[in-house]
Structures are given as C-alpha cells and as structure tokens.
C-alpha atoms as a PDB file:
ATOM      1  CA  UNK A   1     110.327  88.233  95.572  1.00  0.00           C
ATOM      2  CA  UNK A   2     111.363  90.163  98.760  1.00  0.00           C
ATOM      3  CA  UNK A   3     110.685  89.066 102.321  1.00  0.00           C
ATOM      4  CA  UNK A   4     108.350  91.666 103.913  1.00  0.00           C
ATOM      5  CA  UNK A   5     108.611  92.168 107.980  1.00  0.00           C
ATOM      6  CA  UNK A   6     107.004  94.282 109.724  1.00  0.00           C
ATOM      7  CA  UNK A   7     108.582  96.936 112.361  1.00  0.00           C
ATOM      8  CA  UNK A   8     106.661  97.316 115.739  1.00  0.00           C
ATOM      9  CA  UNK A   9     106.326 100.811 114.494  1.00  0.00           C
ATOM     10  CA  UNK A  10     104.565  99.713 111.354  1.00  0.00           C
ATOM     11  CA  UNK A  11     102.181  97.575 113.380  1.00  0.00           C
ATOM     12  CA  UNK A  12     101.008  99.832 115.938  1.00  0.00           C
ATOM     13  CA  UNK A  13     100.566 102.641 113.025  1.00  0.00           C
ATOM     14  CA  UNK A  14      98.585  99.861 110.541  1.00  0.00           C
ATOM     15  CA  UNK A  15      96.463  99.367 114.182  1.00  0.00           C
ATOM     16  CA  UNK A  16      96.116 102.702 115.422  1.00  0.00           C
ATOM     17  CA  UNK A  17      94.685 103.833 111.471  1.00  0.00           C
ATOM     18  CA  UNK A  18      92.005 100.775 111.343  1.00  0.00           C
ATOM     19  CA  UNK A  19      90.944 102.127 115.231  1.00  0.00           C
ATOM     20  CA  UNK A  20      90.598 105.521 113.299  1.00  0.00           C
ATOM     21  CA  UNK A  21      88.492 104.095 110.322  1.00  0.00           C
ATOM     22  CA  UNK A  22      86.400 102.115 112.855  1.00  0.00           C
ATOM     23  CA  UNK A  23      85.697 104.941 114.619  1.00  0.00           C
ATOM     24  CA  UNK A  24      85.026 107.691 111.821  1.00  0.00           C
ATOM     25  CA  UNK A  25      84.263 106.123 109.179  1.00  0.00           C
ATOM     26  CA  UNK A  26      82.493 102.765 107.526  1.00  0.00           C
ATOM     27  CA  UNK A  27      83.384  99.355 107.034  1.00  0.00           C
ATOM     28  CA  UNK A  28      83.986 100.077 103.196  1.00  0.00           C
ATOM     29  CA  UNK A  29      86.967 102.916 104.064  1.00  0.00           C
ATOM     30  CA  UNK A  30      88.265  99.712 106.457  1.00  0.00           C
ATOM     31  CA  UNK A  31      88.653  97.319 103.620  1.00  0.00           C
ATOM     32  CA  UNK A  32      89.610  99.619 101.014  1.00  0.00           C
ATOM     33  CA  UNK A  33      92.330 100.813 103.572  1.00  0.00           C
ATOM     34  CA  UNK A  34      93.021  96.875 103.702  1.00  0.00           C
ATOM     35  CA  UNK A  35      92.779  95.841 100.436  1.00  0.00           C
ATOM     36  CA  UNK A  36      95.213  98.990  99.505  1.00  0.00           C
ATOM     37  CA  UNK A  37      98.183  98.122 101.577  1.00  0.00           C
ATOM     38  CA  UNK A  38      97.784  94.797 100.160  1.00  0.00           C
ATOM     39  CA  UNK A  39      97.856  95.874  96.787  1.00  0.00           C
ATOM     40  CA  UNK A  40     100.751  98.379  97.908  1.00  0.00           C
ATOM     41  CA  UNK A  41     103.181  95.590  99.575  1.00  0.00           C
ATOM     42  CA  UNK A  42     102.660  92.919  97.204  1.00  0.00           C
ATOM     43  CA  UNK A  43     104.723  95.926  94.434  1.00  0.00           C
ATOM     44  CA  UNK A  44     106.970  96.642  97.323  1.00  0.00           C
ATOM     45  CA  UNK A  45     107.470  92.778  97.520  1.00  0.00           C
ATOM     46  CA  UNK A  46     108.132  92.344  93.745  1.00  0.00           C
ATOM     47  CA  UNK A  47     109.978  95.577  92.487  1.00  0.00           C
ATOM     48  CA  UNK A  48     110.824  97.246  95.634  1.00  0.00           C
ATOM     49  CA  UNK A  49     112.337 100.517  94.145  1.00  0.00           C
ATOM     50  CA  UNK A  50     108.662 101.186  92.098  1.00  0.00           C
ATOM     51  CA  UNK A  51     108.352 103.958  94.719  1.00  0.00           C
ATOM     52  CA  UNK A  52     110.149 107.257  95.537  1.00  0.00           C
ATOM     53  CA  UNK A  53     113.392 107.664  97.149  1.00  0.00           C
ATOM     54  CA  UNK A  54     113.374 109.434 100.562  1.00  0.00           C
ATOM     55  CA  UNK A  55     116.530 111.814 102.288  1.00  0.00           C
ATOM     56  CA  UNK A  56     116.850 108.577 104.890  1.00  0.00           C
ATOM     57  CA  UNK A  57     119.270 105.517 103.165  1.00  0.00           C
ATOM     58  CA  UNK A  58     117.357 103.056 101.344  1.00  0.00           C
ATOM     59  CA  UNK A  59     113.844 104.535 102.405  1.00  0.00           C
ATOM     60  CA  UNK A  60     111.417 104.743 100.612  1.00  0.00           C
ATOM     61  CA  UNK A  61     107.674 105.909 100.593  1.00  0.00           C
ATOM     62  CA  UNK A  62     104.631 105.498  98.643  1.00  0.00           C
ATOM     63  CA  UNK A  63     100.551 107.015  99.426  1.00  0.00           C
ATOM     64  CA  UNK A  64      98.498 104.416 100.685  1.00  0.00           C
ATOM     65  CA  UNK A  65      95.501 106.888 100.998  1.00  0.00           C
ATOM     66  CA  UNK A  66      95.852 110.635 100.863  1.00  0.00           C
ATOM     67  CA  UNK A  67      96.232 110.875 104.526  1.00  0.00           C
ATOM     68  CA  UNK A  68      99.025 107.970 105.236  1.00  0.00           C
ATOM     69  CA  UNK A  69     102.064 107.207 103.537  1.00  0.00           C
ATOM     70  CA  UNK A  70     104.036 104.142 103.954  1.00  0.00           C
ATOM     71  CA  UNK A  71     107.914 104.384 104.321  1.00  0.00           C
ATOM     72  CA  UNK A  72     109.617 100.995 104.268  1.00  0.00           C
ATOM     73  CA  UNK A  73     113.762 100.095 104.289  1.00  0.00           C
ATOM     74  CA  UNK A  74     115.260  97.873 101.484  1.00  0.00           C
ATOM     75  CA  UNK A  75     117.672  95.997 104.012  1.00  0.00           C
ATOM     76  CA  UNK A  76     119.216  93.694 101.331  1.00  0.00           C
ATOM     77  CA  UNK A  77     118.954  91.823  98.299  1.00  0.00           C
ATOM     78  CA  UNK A  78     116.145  89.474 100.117  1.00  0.00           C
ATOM     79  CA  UNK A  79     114.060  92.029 102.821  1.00  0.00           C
ATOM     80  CA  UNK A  80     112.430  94.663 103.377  1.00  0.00           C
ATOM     81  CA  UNK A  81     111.078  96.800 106.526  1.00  0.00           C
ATOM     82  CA  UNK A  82     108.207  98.070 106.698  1.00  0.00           C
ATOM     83  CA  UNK A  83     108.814 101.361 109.104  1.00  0.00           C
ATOM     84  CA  UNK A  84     106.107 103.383 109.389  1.00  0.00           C
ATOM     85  CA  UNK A  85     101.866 104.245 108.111  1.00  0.00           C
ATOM     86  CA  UNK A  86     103.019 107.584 108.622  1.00  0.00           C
ATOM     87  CA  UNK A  87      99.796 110.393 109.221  1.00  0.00           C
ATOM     88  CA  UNK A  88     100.471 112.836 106.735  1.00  0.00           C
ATOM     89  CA  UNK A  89      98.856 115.415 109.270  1.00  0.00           C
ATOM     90  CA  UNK A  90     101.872 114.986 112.040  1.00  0.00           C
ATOM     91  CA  UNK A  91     105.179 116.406 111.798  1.00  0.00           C
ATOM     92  CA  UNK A  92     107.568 114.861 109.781  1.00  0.00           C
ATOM     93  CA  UNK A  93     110.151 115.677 112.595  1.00  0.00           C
ATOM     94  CA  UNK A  94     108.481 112.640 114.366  1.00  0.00           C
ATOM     95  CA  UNK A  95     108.398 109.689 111.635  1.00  0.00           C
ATOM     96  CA  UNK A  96     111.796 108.247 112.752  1.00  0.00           C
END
C-alpha cells in the first residue's frame, strides 16, 4: 500500500470545495463529496495506476464528482502526492 501526502495545494482545494458545498448545497452533497475522495484515495493507495495517465510525468487524474477532478504524482515505489481537487470549470492553464 502507498503512502498518501497531501500537497498544500490539495488541501486548500479539498477546503475551498467543502466551503462551496456548505454554502450551495446540503449536508448530504458534503459527505458524499467526503465519503467519495475516500473511496477514491484508498484505490489510489492500493493500485495507484487504476486511473488515467495525464501529459505531466507520473500524473495522474481521476473524477471525484463531475465538477472536480483529482490529479495526484506517483513519486516512487512507496508515495504518492496528492496535487490538486482541480474545478473542472477553471482553466486548465492554471492547475500547475
């Protein structure tokens, strides 16, 4: 099983799309946005390459919800980044 860390970037993007849900939405799109990325990272953790290749070197990226992907780095044999809950209504130009 892979180590998963988390980037700053990842952090304040998890943060900034629970403020979102809080604020649109109800507490059921909140945990299902949870429970989701849970699901999501625990595959990630155990067969990292489950999910499709990006252009950037070992990148990868997988839907958490229509709106927000998740990109995350295999860094070795052991970890793995998470990078970004990317928006999937900003640029792309922007995600790294």
């Amino acid at each position: 099983m892979y180590n998963i860390n988390w980037t700053a970037e990842a952090l304040a993007d998890f943060e900034q799309n629970i403020y979102y849900l809080e604020e649109a939405f109800t507490e059921k799109e909140i945990i299902t946005f949870i429970n989701k990325t849970q699901q999501v990272i625990n595959i990630i953790a155990t067969n990292p390459k489950s999910f499709k290749q990006t252009k950037y070197k070992n990148t990868r990226s997988v839907p958490i919800m229509p709106q927000i992907t998740l990109f995350y780095k295999i860094i070795d044999n052991e970890n793995i980044d998470l990078l970004r809950f990317w928006n999937n209504y900003k640029d792309i130009i922007n995600l790294f």
